[in-house]
Protein backbone atom coordinates (compact mmCIF):
# COMPACT_ATOMS: atom_id res chain seq x y z
CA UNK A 1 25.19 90.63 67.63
CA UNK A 2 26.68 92.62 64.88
CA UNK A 3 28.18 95.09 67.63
CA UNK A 4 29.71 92.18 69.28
CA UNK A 5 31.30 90.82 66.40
CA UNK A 6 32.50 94.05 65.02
CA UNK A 7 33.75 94.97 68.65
CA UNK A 8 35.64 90.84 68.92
CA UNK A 9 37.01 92.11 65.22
CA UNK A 10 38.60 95.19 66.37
CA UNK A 11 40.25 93.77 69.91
CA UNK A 12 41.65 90.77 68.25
CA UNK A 13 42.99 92.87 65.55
CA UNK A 14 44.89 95.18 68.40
CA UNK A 15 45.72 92.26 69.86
CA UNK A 16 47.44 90.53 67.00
CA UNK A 17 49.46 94.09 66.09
CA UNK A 18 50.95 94.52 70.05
CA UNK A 19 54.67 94.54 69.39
CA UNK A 20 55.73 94.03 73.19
CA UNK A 21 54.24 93.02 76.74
CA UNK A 22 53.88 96.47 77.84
CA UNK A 23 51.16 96.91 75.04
CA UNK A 24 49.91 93.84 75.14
CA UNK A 25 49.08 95.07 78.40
CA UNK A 26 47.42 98.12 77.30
CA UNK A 27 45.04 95.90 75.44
CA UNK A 28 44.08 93.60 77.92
CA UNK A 29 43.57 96.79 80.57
CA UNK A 30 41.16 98.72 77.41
CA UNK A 31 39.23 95.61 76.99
CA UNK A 32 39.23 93.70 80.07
CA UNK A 33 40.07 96.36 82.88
CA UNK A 34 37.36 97.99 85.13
CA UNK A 35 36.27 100.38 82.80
CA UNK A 36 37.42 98.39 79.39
CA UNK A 37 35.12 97.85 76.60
CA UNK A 38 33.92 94.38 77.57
CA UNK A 39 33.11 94.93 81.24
CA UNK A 40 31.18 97.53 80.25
CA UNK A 41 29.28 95.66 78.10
CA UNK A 42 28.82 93.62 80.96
CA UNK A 43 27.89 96.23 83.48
CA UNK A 44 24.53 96.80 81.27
CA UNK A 45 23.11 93.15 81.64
CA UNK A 46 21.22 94.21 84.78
CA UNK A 47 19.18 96.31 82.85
CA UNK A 48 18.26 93.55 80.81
CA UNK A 49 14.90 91.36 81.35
CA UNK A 50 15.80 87.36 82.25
CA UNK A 51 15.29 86.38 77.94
CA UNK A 52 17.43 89.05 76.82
CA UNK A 53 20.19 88.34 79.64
CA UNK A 54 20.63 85.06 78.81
CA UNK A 55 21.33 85.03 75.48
CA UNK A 56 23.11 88.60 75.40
CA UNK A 57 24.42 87.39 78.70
CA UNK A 58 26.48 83.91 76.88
CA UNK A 59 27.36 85.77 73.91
CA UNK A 60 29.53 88.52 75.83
CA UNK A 61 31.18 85.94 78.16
CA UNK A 62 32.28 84.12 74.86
CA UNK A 63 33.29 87.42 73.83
CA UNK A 64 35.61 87.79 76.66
CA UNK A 65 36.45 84.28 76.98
CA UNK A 66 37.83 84.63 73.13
CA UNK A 67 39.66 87.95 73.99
CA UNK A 68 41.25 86.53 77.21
CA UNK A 69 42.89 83.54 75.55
CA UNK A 70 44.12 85.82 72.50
CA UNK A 71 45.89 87.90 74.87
CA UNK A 72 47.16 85.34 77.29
CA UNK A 73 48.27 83.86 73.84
CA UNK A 74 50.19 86.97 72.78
CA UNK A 75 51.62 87.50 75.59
CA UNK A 76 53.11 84.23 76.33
CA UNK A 77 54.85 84.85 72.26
CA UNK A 78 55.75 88.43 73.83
CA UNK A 79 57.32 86.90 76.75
CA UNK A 80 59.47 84.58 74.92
CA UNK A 81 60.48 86.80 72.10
CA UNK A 82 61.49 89.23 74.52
CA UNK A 83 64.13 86.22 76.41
CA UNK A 84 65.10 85.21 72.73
CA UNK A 85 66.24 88.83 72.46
CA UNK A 86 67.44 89.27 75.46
CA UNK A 87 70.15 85.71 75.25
CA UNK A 88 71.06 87.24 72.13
CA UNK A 89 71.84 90.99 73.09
CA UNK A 90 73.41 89.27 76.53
CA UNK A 91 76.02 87.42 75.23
CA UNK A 92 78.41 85.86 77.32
CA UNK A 93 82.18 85.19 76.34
CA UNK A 94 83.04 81.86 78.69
CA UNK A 95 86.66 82.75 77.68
CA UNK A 96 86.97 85.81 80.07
CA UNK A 97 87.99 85.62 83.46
CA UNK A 98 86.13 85.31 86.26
CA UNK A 99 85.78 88.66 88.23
CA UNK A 100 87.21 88.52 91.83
CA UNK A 101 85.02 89.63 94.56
CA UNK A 102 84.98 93.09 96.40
CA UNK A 103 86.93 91.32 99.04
CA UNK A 104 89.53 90.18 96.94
CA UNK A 105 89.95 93.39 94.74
CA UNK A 106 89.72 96.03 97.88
CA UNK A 107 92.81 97.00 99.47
CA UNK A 108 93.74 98.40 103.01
CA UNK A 109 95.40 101.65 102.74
CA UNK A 110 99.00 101.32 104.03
CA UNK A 111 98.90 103.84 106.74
CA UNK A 112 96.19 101.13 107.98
CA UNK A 113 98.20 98.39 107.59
CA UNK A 114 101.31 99.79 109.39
CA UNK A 115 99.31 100.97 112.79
CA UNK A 116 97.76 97.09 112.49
CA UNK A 117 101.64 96.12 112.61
CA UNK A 118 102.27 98.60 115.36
CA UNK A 119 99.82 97.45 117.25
CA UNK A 120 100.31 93.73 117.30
CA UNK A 121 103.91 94.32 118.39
CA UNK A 122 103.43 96.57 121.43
CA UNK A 123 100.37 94.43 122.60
CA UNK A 124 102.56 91.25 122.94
CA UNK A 125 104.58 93.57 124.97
CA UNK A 126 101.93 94.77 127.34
CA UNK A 127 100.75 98.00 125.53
CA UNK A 128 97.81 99.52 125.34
CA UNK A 129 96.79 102.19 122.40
CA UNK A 130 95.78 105.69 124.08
CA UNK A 131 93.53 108.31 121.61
CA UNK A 132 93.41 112.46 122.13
CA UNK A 133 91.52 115.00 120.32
CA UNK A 134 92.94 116.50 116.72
CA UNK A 135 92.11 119.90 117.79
CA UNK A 136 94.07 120.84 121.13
CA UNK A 137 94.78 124.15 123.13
CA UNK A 138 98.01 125.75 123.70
CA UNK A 139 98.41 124.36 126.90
CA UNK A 140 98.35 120.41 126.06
CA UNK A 141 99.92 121.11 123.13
CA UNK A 142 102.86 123.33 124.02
CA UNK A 143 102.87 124.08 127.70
CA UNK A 144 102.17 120.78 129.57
CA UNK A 145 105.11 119.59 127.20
CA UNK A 146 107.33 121.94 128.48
CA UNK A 147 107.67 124.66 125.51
CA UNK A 148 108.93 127.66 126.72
CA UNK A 149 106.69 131.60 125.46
CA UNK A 150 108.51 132.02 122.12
CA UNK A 151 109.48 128.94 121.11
CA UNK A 152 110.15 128.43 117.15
CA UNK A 153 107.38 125.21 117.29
CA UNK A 154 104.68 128.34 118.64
CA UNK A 155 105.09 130.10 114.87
CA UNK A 156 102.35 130.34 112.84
CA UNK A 157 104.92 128.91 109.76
CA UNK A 158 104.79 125.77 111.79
CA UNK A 159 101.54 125.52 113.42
CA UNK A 160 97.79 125.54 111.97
CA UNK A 161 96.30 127.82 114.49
CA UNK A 162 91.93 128.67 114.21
CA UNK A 163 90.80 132.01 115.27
CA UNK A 164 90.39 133.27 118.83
CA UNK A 165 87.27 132.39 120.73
CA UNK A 166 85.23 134.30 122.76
CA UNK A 167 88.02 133.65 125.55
CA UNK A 168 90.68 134.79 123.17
CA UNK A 169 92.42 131.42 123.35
CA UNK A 170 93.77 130.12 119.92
CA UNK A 171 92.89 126.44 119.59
CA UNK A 172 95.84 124.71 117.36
CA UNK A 173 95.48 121.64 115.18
CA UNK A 174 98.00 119.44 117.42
CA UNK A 175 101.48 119.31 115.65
CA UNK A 176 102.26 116.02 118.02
CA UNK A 177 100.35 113.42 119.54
CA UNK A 178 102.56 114.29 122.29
CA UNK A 179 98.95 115.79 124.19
CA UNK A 180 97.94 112.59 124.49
CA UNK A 181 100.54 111.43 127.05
CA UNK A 182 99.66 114.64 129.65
CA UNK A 183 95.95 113.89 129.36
CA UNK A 184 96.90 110.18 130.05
CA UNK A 185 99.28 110.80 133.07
CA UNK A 186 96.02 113.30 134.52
CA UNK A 187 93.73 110.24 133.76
CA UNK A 188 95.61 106.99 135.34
CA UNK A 189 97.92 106.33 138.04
CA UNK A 190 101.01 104.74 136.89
CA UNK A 191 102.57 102.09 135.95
CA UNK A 192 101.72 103.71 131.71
CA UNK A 193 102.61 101.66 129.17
CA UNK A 194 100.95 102.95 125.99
CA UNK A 195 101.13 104.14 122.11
CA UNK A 196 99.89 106.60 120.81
CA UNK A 197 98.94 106.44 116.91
CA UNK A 198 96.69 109.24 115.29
CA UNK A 199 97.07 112.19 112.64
CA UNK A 200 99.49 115.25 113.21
CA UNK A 201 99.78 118.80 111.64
CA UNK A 202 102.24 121.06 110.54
CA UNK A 203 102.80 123.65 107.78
CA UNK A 204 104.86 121.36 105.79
CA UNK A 205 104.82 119.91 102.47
CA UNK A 206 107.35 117.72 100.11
CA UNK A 207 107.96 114.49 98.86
CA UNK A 208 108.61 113.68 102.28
CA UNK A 209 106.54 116.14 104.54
CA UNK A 210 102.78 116.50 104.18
CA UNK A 211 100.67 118.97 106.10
CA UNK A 212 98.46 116.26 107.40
CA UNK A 213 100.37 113.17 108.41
CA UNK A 214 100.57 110.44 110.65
CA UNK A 215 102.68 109.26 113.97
CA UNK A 216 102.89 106.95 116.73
CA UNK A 217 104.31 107.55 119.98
CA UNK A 218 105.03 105.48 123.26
CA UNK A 219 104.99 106.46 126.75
CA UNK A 220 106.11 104.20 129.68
CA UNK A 221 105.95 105.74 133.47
CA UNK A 222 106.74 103.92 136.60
CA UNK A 223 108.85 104.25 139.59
CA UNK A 224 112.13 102.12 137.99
CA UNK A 225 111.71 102.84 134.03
CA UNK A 226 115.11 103.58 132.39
CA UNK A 227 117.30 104.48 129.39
CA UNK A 228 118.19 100.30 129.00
CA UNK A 229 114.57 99.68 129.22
CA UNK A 230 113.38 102.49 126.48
CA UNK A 231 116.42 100.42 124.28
CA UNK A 232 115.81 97.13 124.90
CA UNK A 233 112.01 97.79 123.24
CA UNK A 234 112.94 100.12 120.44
CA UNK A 235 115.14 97.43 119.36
CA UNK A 236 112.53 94.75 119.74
CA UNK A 237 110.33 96.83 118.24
CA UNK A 238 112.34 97.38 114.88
CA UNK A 239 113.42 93.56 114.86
CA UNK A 240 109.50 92.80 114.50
CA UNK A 241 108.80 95.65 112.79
CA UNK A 242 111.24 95.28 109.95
CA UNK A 243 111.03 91.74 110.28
CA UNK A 244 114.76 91.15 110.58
CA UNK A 245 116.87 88.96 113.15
CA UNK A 246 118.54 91.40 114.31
CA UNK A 247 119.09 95.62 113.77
CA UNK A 248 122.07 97.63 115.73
CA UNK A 249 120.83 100.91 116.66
CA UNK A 250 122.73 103.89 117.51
CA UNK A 251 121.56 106.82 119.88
CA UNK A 252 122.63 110.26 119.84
CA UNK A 253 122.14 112.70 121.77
CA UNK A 254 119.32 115.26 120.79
CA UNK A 255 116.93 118.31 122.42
CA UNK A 256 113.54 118.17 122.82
CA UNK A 257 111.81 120.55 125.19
CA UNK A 258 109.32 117.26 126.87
CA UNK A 259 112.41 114.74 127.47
CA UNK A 260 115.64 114.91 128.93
CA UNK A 261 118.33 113.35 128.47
CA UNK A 262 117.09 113.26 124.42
CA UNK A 263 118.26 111.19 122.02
CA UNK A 264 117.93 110.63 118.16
CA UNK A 265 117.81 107.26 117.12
CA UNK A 266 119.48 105.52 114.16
CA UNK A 267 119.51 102.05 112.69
CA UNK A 268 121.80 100.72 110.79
CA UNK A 269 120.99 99.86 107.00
CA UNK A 270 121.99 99.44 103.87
CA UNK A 271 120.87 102.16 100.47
CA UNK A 272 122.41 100.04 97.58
CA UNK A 273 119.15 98.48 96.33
CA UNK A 274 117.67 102.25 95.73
CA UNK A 275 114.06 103.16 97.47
CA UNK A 276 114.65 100.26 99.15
CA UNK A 277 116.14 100.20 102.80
CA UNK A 278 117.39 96.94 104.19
CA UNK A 279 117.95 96.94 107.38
CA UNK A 280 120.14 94.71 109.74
CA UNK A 281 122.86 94.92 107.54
CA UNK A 282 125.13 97.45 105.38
CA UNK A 283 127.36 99.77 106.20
CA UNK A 284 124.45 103.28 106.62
CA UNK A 285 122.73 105.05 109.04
CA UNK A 286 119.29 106.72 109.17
CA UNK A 287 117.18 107.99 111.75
CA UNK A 288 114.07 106.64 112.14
CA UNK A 289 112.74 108.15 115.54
CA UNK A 290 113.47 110.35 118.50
CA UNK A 291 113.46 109.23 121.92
CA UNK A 292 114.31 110.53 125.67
CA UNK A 293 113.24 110.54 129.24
CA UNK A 294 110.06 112.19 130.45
CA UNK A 295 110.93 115.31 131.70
CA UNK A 296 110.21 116.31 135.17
CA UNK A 297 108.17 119.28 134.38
CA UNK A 298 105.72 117.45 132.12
CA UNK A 299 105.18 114.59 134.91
CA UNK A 300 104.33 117.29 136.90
CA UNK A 301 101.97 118.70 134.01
CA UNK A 302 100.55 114.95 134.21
CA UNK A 303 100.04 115.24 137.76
CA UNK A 304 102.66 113.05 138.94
CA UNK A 305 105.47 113.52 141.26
CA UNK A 306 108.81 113.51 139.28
CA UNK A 307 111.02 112.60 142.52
CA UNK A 308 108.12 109.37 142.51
CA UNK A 309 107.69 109.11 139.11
CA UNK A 310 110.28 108.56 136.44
CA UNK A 311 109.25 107.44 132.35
CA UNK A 312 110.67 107.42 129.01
CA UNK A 313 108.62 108.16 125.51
CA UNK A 314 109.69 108.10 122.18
CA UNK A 315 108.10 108.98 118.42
CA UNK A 316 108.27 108.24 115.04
CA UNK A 317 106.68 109.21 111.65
CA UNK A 318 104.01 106.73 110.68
CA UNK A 319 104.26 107.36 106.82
CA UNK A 320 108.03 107.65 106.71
CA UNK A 321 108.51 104.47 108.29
CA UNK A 322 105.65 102.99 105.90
CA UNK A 323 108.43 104.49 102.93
CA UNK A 324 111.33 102.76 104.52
CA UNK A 325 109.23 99.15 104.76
CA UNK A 326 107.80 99.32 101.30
CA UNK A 327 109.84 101.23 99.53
CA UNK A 328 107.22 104.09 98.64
CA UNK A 329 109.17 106.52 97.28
CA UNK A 330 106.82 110.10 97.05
CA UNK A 331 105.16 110.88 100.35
CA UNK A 332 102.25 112.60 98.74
CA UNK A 333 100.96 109.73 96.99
CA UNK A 334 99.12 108.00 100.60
CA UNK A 335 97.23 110.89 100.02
CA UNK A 336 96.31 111.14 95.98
CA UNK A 337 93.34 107.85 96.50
CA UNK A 338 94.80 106.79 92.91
CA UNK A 339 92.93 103.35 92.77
CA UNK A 340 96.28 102.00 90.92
CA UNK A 341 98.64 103.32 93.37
CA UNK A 342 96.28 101.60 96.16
CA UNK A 343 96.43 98.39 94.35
CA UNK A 344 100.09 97.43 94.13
CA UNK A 345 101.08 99.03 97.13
CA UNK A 346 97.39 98.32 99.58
CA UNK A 347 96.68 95.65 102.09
CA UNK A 348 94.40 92.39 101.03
CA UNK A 349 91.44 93.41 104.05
CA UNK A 350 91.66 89.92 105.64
CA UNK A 351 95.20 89.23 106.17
CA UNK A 352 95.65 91.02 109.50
CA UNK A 353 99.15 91.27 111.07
CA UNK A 354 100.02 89.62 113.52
CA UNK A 355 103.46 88.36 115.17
CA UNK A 356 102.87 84.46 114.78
CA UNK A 357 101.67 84.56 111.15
CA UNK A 358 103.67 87.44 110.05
CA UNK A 359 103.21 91.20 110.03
CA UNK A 360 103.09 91.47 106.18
CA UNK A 361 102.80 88.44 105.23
C-alpha cells in the first residue's frame, strides 16, 4: 500500500498549497476526473482476482474518500476567502448618492420636444401630421410649387443637388417640406387640414442657419378657407405655443412663388431680458413665420380645381422657434450631441406635452 500512501501524500500536499478555486479545481480534475490519478487506479480493479479486489478495492475508495473531503474542504476556505476579499476590495461609501435611473438621467432632444408641442396643438384643432420623402425631384420640389426656370432657390449655392441619373434628372435634397402638400392634394380630396414637420436642406450655415435643419408647415384646403381663418389659428397657435394669454401679431405683405396674396408674419415681443424673447408683451417685433394663400397654379399641381378649391399654408423654422422658447442662443449646438448641452436644455422622456397638463411643463 506504499504506492497508495505515497500517492494520498502527494494529492493532499497539492491540495493544501492551492491558492484559489480555479486550482483547487485543477486538483480535484488530476485526481478525481476521468482520467485523474485515482480513477485510474480504479479502472485496474477488474483485472484483479475477487481477494485482491477487495482489499485493494477498500483501500482506494478510502483513498478517494480522504481526497474528496480535503478538497471539498479547501474549497469551501477558497470560497470564503475569496468573498472576504471581495467585501473588502468592494467597498461601499453609504454617504454617496443614489444614482438615478436611465429614465431619469436621459433627455429628449429639443427638436423632439417642440414637434411633440406642435403636435398636441394642431390635433385639438383637427390636424393631422402629413410625411414626404427627404430626397425629392425638381418637379415636387420646385415646379408643382410654382418656381419659375431660373429662379435664385434653383442655384446650386442654395440647393444640395446629387448627380444625374440615367434619365438625366437631378434629384435635390428638398429645401422645403413644401412637397409634401402637392403629394397630399394628389392623394386626398379636400377638405386638408394638415402639418407638415420633417428635416429641410439648404447650403447654409451660422449661428442661426444650419445646412440640415428642421420645419413645420400647415396646409388647409376647402371650398370657403380664408385669410381670417389662416389668422385666427396662427394666433391660437402662438398663444399655446408660447404659452401666453394673449400675442398681437402683425402681417405684412411678402412674395413667395406657391402663395398669393403672401404675407410675413410678426409677433410682438419684448428683447430686454437678452436670449430671452417674451412674448405678449413689449414694445418689438420679430418674424417668426411666413404665411399666404395657396396659389392657384399649385392646386392645380395638386390636382384640384382652383375656381373649386381655395386653401391657405403657412411655415416656420422648427429650431428657430425652439431658440425663441428656450432661449438657446447658438443654432449649431442641436447638432454638437454634447451630453451637457443635452442635459440642461433636453426633455425628461415621460413628461409628454400636452394642452391640459402643459406643453413644457
Amino acid at each position: 500500500m506504499s504506492d497508495l500512501q505515497a500517492l494520498k501524500e502527494k494529492l493532499l500536499t497539492e491540495v493544501t498549497g492551492a491558492g484559489d478555486e480555479a486550482a483547487i479545481e485543477a486538483v480535484r480534475v488530476n485526481a478525481l476526473g476521468k482520467k485523474g490519478s485515482i480513477s485510474e487506479l480504479l479502472k485496474t480493479l477488474g483485472t484483479m482476482s475477487p481477494e485482491e479486489r477487495q482489499t485493494r478495492g477498500a483501500a482506494i475508495n478510502a483513498l478517494k474518500t480522504d481526497v474528496f473531503d480535503a478538497i471539498t474542504a479547501r474549497k469551501s476556505a477558497l470560497k470564503d476567502a475569496a468573498i472576504a476579499e471581495r467585501l473588502a476590495r468592494e467597498t461601499v461609501d453609504i454617504s454617496l448618492p443614489v444614482r438615478s435611473s436611465p429614465a431619469e438621467r436621459g433627455r429628449i432632444h429639443p427638436i423632439s420636444q417642440i414637434i411633440d408641442e406642435i403636435t398636441a396643438i394642431f390635433a385639438d384643432m383637427g390636424f393631422s401630421i402629413a410625411e414626404g420623402p427627404d430626397i425629392e425631384t425638381d418637379y415636387y420640389n420646385f415646379t408643382a410649387l410654382n418656381f419659375p426656370e431660373g429662379h435664385p432657390a434653383r442655384e446650386m449655392h442654395d440647393t444640395f443637388f446629387f448627380n444625374p441619373d440615367e434619365n438625366g434628372e437631378r434629384k435635390v435634397l428638398r429645401t422645403h417640406t413644401s412637397p409634401v402638400q402637392v403629394r397630399t392634394m394628389e392623394a386626398q380630396k379636400p377638405p386638408i387640414r394638415i402639418i407638415i414637420p420633417g428635416k429641410t436642406y439648404r447650403q447654409d450655415s451660422d449661428a442661426t442657419h444650419s445646412p440640415m435643419f428642421h420645419q413645420v408647415e400647415g396646409l388647409v384646403v376647402d371650398t370657403k378657407s380664408n385669410v381670417a381663418n389662416m389668422r385666427w389659428i396662427l394666433e391660437e397657435f402662438c398663444k399655446a405655443f408660447f404659452e401666453v394669454d394673449d400675442v398681437t401679431m402683425r402681417f405684412r405683405p411678402s412674395f413667395f412663388p406657391f402663395t398669393e396674396p403672401s404675407f410675413e408674419v410678426d409677433i410682438q415681443c419684448d428683447r430686454s431680458s437678452g436670449p430671452i424673447v417674451k412674448f405678449g408683451e413689449g414694445t418689438d417685433w420679430m418674424e417668426i413665420l411666413g404665411c399666404g394663400m395657396v396659389h392657384p397654379n399649385v392646386l392645380r399641381a395638386g390636382g384640384l380645381d382652383p375656381d373649386v378649391y381655395q386653401g391657405f399654408a403657412w411655415g416656420m423654422g422648427l429650431d428657430r422657434i425652439a431658440m425663441l422658447k428656450y432661449g438657446m442662443p447658438d443654432l449649431r449646438n442641436f447638432f454638437d450631441a454634447d451630453v451637457r448641452w443635452m442635459s440642461h436644455y433636453g426633455f425628461r422622456p415621460l413628461d409628454m406635452p400636452t394642452l391640459f397638463g402643459g406643453l413644457s411643463a
